[in-house]
Protein backbone atom coordinates (compact mmCIF):
# COMPACT_ATOMS: atom_id res chain seq x y z
CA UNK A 1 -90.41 68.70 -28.79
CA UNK A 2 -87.20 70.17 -27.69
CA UNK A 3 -86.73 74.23 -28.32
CA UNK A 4 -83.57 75.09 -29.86
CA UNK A 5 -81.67 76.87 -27.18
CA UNK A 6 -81.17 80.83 -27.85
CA UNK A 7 -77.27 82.37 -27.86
CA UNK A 8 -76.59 85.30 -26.55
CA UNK A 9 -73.45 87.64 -27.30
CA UNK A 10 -72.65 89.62 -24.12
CA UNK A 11 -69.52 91.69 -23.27
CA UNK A 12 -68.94 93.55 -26.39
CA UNK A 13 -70.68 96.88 -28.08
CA UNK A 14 -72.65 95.59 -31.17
CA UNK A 15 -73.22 97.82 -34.13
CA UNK A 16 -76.20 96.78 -36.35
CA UNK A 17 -75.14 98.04 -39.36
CA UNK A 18 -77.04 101.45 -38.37
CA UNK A 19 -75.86 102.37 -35.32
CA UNK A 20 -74.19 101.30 -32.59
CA UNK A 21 -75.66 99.83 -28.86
CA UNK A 22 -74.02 99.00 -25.77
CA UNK A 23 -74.93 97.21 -22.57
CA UNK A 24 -76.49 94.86 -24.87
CA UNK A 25 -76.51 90.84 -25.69
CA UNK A 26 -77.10 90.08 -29.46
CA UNK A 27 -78.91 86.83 -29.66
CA UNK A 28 -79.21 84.13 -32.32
CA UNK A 29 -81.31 81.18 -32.57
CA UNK A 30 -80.87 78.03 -34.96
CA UNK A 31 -78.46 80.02 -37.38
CA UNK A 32 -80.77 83.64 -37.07
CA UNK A 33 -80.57 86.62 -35.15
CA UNK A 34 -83.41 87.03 -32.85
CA UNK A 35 -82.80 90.32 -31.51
CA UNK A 36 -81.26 92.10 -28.45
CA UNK A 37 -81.97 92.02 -24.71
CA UNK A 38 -80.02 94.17 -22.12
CA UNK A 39 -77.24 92.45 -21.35
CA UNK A 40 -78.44 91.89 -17.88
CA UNK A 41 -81.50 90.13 -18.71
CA UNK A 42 -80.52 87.35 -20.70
CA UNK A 43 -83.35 84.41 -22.05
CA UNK A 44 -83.45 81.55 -19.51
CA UNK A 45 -81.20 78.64 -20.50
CA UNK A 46 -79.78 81.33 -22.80
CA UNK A 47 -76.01 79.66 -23.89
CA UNK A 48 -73.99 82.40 -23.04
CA UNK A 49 -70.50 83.76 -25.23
CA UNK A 50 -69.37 86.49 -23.17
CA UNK A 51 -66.43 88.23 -25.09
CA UNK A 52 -63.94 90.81 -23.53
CA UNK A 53 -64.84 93.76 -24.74
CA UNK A 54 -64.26 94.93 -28.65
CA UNK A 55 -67.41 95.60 -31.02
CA UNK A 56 -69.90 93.26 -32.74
CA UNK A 57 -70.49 93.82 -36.93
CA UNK A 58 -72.26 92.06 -39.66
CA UNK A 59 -70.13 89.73 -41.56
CA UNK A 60 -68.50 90.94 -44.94
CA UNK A 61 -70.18 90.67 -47.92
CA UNK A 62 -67.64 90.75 -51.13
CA UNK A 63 -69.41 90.72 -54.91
CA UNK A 64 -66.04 90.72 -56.36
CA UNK A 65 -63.16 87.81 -55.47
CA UNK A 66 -61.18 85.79 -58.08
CA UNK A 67 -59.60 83.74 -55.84
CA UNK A 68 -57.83 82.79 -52.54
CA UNK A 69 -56.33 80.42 -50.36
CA UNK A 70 -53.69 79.24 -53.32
CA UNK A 71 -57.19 79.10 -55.58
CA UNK A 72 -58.21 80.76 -58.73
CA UNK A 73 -61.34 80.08 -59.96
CA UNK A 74 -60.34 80.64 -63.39
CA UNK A 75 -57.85 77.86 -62.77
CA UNK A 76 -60.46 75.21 -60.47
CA UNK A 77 -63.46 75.93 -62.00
CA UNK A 78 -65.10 73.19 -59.71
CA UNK A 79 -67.25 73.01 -56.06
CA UNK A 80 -63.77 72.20 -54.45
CA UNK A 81 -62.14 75.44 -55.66
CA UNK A 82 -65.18 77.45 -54.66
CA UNK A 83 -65.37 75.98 -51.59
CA UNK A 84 -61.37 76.76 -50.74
CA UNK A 85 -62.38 80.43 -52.01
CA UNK A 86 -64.99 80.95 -49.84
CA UNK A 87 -63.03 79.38 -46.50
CA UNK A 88 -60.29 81.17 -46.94
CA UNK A 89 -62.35 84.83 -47.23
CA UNK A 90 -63.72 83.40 -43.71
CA UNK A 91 -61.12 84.59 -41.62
CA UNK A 92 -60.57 88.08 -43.27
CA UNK A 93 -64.27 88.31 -42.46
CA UNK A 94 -66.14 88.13 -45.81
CA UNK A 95 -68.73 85.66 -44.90
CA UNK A 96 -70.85 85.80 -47.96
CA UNK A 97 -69.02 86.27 -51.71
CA UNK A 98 -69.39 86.37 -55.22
CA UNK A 99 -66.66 84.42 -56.65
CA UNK A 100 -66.03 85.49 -60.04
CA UNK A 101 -64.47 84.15 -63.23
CA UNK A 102 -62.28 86.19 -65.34
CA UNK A 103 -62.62 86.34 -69.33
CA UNK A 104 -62.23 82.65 -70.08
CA UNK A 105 -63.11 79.84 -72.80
CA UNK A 106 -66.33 78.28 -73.16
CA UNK A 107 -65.51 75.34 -71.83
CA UNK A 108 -64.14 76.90 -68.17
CA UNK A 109 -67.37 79.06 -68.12
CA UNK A 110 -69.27 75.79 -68.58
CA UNK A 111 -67.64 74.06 -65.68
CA UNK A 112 -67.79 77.33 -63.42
CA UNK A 113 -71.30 77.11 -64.16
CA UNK A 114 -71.62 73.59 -63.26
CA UNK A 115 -69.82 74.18 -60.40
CA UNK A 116 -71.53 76.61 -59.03
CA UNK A 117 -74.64 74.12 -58.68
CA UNK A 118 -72.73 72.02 -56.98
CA UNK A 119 -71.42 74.34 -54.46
CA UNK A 120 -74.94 75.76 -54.34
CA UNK A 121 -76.42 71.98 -53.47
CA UNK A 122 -73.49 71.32 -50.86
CA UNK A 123 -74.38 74.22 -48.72
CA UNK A 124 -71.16 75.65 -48.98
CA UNK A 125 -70.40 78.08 -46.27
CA UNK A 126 -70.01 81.49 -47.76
CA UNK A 127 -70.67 80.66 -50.90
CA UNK A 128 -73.50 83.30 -52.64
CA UNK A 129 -73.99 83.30 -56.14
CA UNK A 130 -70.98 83.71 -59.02
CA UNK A 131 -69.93 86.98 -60.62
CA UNK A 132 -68.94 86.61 -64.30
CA UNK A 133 -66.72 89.48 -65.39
CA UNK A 134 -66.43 89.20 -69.08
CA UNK A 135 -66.31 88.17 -71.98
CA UNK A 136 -68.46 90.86 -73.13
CA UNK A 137 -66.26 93.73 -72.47
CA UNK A 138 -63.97 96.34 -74.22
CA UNK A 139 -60.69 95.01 -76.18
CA UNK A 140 -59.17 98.36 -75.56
CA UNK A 141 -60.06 98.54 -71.35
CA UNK A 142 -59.60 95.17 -70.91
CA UNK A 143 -56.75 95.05 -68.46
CA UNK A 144 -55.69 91.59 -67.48
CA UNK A 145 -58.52 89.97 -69.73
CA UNK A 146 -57.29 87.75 -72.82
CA UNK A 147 -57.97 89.74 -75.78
CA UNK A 148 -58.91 86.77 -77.93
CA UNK A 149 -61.22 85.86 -75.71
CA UNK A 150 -63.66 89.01 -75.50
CA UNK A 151 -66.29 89.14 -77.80
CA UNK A 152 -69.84 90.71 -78.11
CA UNK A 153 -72.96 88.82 -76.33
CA UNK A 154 -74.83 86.79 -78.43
CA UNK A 155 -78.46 85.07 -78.06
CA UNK A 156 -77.04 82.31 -76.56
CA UNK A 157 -74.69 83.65 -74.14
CA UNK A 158 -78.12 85.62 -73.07
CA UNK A 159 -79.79 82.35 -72.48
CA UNK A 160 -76.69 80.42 -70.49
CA UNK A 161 -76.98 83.46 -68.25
CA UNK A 162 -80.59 83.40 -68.23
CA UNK A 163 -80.75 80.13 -67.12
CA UNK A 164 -77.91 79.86 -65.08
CA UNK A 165 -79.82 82.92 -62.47
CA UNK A 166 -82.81 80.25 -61.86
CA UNK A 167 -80.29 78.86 -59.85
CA UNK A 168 -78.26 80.72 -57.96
CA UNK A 169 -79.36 83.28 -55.35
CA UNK A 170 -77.07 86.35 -56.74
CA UNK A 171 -75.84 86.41 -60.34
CA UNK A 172 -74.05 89.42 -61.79
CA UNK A 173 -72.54 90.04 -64.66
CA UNK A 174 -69.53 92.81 -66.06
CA UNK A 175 -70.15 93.88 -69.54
CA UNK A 176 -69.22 97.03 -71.88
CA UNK A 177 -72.29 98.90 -73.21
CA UNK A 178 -70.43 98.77 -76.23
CA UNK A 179 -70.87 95.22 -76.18
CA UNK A 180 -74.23 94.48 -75.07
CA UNK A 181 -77.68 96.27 -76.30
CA UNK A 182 -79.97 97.85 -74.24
CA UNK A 183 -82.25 95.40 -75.31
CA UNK A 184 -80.08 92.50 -73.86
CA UNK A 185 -79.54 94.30 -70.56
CA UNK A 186 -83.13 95.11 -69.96
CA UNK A 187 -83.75 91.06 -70.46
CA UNK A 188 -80.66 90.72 -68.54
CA UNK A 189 -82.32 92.75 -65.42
CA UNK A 190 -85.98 91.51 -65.74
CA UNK A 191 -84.43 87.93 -65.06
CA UNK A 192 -83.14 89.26 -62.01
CA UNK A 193 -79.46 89.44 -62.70
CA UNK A 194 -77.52 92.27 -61.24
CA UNK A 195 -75.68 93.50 -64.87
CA UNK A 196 -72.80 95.90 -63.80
CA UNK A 197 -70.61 98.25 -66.34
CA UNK A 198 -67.20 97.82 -66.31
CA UNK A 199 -64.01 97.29 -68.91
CA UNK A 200 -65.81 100.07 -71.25
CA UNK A 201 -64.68 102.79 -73.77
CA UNK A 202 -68.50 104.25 -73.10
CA UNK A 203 -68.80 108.03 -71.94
CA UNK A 204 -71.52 109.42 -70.20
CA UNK A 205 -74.20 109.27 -72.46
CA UNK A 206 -73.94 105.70 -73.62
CA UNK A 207 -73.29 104.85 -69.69
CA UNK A 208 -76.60 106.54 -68.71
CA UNK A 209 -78.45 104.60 -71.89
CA UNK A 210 -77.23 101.17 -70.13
CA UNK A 211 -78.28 102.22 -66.32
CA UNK A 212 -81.26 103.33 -68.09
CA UNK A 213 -81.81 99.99 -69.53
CA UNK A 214 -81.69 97.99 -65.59
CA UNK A 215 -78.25 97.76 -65.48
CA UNK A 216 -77.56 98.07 -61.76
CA UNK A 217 -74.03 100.08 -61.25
CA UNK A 218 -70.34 99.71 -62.13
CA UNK A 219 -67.83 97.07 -61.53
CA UNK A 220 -64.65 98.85 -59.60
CA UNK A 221 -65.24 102.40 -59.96
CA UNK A 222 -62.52 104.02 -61.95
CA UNK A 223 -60.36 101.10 -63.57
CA UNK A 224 -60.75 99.73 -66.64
CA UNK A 225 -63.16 102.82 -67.70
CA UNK A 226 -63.68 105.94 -68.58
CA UNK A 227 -62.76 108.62 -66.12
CA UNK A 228 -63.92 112.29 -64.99
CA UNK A 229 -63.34 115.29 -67.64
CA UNK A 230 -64.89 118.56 -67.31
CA UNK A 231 -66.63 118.07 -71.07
CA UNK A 232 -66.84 114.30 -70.93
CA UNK A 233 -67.82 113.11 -67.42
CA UNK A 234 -67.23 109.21 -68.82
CA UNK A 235 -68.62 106.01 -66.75
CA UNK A 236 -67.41 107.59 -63.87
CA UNK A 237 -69.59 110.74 -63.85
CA UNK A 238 -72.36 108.84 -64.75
CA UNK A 239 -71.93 106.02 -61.99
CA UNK A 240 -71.63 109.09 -59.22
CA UNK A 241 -74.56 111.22 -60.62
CA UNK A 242 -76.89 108.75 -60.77
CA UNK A 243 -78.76 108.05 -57.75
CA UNK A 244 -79.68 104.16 -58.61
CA UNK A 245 -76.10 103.49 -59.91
CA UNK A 246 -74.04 101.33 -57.32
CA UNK A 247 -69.96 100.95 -57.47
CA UNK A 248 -68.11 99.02 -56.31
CA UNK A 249 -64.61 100.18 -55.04
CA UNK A 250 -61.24 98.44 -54.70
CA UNK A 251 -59.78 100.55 -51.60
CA UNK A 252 -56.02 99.63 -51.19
CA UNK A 253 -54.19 102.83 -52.54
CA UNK A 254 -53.11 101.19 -55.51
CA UNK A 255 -55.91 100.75 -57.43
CA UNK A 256 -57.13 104.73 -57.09
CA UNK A 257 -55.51 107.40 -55.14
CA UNK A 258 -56.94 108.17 -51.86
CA UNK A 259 -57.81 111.72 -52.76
CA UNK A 260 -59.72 110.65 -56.08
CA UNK A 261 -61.54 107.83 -53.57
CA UNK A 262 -62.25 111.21 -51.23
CA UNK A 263 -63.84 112.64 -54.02
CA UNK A 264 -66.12 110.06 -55.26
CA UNK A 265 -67.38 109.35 -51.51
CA UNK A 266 -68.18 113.02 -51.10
CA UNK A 267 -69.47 113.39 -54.79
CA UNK A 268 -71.88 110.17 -55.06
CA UNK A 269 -75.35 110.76 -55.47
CA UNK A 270 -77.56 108.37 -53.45
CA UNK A 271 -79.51 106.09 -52.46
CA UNK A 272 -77.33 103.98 -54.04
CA UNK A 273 -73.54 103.78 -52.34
CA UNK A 274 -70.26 102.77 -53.02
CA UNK A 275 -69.46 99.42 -51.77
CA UNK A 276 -65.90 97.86 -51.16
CA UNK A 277 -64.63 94.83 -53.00
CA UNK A 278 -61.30 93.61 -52.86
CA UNK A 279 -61.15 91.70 -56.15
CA UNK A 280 -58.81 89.14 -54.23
CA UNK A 281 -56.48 86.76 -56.41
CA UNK A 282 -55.43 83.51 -55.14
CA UNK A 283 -52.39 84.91 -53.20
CA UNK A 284 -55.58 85.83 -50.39
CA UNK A 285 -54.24 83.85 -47.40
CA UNK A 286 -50.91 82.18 -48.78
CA UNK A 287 -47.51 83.54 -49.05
CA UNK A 288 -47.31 82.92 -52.91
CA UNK A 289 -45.08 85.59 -54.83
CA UNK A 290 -46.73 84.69 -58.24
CA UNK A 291 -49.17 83.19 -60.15
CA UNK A 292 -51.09 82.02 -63.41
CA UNK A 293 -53.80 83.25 -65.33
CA UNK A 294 -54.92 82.16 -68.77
CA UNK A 295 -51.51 80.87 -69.31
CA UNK A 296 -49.59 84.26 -68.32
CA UNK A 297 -47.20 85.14 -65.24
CA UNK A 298 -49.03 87.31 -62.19
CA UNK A 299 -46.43 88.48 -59.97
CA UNK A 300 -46.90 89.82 -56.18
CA UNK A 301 -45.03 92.42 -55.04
CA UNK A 302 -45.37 95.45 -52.36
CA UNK A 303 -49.20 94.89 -52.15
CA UNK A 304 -49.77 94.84 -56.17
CA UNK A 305 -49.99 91.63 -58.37
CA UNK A 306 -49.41 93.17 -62.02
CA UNK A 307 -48.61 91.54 -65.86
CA UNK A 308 -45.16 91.46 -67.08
CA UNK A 309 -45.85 94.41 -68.41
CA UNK A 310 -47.14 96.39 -65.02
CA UNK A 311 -50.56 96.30 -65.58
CA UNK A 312 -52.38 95.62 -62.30
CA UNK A 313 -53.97 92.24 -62.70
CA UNK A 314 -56.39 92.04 -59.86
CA UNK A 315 -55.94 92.80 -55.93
CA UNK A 316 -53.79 91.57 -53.28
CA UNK A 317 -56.39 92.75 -51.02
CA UNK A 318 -58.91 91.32 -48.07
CA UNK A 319 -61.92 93.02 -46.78
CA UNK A 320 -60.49 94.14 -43.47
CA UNK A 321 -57.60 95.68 -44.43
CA UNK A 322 -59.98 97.64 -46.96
CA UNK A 323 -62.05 98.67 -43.96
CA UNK A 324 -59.02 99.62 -42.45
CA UNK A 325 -57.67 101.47 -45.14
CA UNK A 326 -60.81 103.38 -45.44
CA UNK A 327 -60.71 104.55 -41.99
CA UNK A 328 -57.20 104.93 -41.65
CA UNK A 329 -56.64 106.88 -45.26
CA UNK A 330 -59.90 108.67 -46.07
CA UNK A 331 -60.85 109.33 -42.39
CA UNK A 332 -64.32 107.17 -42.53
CA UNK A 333 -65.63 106.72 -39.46
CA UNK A 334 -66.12 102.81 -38.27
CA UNK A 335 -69.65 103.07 -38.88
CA UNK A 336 -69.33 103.73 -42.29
CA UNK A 337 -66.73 101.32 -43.08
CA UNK A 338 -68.43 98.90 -41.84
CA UNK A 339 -71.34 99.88 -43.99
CA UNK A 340 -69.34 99.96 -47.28
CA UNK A 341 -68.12 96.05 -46.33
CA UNK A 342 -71.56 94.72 -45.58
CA UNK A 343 -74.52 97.04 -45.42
CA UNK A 344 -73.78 98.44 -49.00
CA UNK A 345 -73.11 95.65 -50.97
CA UNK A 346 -76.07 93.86 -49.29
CA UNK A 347 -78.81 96.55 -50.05
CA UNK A 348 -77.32 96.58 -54.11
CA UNK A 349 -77.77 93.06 -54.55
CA UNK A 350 -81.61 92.84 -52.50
CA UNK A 351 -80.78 90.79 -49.87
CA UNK A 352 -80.05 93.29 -46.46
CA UNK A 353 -83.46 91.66 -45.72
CA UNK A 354 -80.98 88.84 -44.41
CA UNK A 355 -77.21 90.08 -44.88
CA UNK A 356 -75.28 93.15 -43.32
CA UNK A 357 -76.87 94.11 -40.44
CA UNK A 358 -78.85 92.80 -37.69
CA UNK A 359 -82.18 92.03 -37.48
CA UNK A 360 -84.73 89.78 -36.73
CA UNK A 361 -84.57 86.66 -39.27
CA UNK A 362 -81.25 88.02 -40.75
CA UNK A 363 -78.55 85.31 -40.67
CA UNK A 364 -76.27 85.20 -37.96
CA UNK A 365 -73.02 85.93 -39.68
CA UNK A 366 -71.30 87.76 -37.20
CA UNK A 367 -67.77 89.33 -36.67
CA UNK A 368 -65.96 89.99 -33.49
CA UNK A 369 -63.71 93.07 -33.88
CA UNK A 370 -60.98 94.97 -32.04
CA UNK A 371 -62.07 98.62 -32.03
CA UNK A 372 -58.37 98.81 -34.32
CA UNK A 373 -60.68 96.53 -36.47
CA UNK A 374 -58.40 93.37 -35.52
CA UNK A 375 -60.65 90.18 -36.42
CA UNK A 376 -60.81 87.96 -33.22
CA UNK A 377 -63.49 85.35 -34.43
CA UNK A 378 -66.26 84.96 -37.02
CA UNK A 379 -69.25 83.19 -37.24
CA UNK A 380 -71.10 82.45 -40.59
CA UNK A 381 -75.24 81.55 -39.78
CA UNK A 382 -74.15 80.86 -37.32
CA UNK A 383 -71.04 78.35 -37.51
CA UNK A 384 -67.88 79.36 -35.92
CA UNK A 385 -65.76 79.82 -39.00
CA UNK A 386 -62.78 81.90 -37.39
């Protein structure tokens, strides 16, 4: 029997997702990282990718993208469209996602379901486990979400979801306490699906009934909620003073001032972190000015896609230039950054075991930075994607 031969990564620093090492070689074996060696004392018959210089991170993990590459899922609620979302993510450097379906009909919610078996069965590169934001939020915070379309959870929708996580790898769901009982999120969580507040009226105390319950965090902290007052602290005191609550974070300036992201990053109460998503829209790696959803206009402009009537409507946002943004704007080192991007979201959904960061038996997905955090090639398990 042949051994599969061992690659080594020389020539660049390599940060781990803890810390960073140099003189090192990161190697990888049959899709898997295998460790490090000093750079000088390589495997025999290692295969050898020397690189010129730069830094070494995880791959991106994003558990919040509608769309990209011209595709919205809401609109191609099949394995093709999934698959276009995923590839175009690649080269941004988001090599595992969460693509996720907007408030939609039955019927698109079926096929999106369908579909993501499909993708799940074709091995599609990328391609982690579907986010379903809605239908079971808030009428009055539901931003870009059809209003005839959201609606309470019933039994059944319980079940579909129920059902749905036995086969996916990473499920999570957005719904408004006000919407959903305790007793549904509880059944929610003991299934294993990662149930995340968002598009909610509920203040504090209602919030910290639902975290209470297993819901896991909150879907981007700060829109679509309620915010910080000094006698109501709203969803978003109760996301940053609870230690289990995750957030995720939409970090392009648009979405939340940079000072009131400053704030939350100093203010969060751990373990749990905030995580970056970019909840991307199709215009992600085209040069569209507009687009469709659930039959109404979404127009690009100056780095904001927004409703006729202003309100923002998703991101036109990839992971790197959050990372940048991060460490440009708030001053973040790299390190952290980097965290937020992979690390983070990785540890919230239970799978850092084998995503965002490096370490024996995690996959090889594998970005090769700039130290201006310039993407100059990506692998996914492996597989040169970028």
């Amino acid at each position: 029997m042949t051994a599969h031969p061992t690659t080594a990564f020389t020539g660049a620093d390599i940060f781990t997702g803890h810390t960073t090492l140099s003189g090192q070689a990161l190697l990888m074996q049959m899709g898997k990282i295998t460790g490090f060696c000093p750079a000088d004392q390589l495997p025999q018959n290692a295969k050898k990718i020397e690189l010129q210089g730069g830094l070494l991170a995880p791959g991106f993990i994003d558990l919040q993208v509608n769309g990209g590459g011209g595709v919205l899922l809401n609109e191609a609620p099949c394995a093709e469209g999934l698959a276009t979302i995923c590839k175009a993510h690649a080269p941004l450097g988001t090599t595992a996602l969460l693509p996720t379906l907007i408030t939609d009909s039955p019927q698109v919610n079926a096929a999106t379901r369908a579909a993501a078996r499909e993708a799940l069965a074709n091995d599609t590169l990328g391609f982690l486990g579907l986010h379903l934001e809605g239908p079971h939020l808030s009428i009055a915070k539901r931003g870009a979400h059809a209003e005839e379309l959201v609606r309470p959870m019933k039994e059944q929708d319980l079940q579909n979801l129920i059902a749905l996580k036995q086969d996916l790898p990473v499920l999570m769901v957005t719904v408004a306490p006000e919407n959903v009982s305790d007793e549904q999120i509880r059944r929610l969580s003991e299934a294993g699906i990662y149930v995340s507040l968002g598009h909610s009226t509920a203040g504090f105390a209602r919030t910290s009934e639902a975290l209470a319950a297993g819901a896991r965090g909150v879907t981007h902290l700060f829109n679509a909620m309620t915010g910080l007052g000094h006698r109501e602290p709203g969803m978003v005191g109760a996301a940053l003073s609870n230690g289990a609550a995750w957030a995720g974070l939409i970090a392009d300036g648009y979405h939340v001032q940079k000072e009131m992201l400053n704030l939350a990053l100093r203010a969060k109460q751990g373990p749990a972190k905030i995580f970056l998503v970019t909840d991307a829209m199709s215009t992600i790696g085209t040069d569209m000015d507009h687009f469709t959803l659930n039959g109404r206009r979404i127009n690009r402009a100056d780095g904001r896609l927004t409703l006729e009537n202003g309100t923002l409507a998703g991101a036109d946002l990839d992971m790197i230039s959050a990372v940048r943004f991060v460490i440009n704007e708030l001053g973040l080192s790299k390190e952290e950054a980097l965290r937020m991007a992979s690390l983070y979201p990785a540890q919230a959904i239970g799978l850092s075991a084998t995503l965002g960061q490096f370490s024996e038996g995690a996959d090889a997905s594998i970005l090769h930075l700039s130290y201006d955090m310039q993407i100059n090639a990506v692998w996914i398990k492996g597989e040169q994607a970028a």
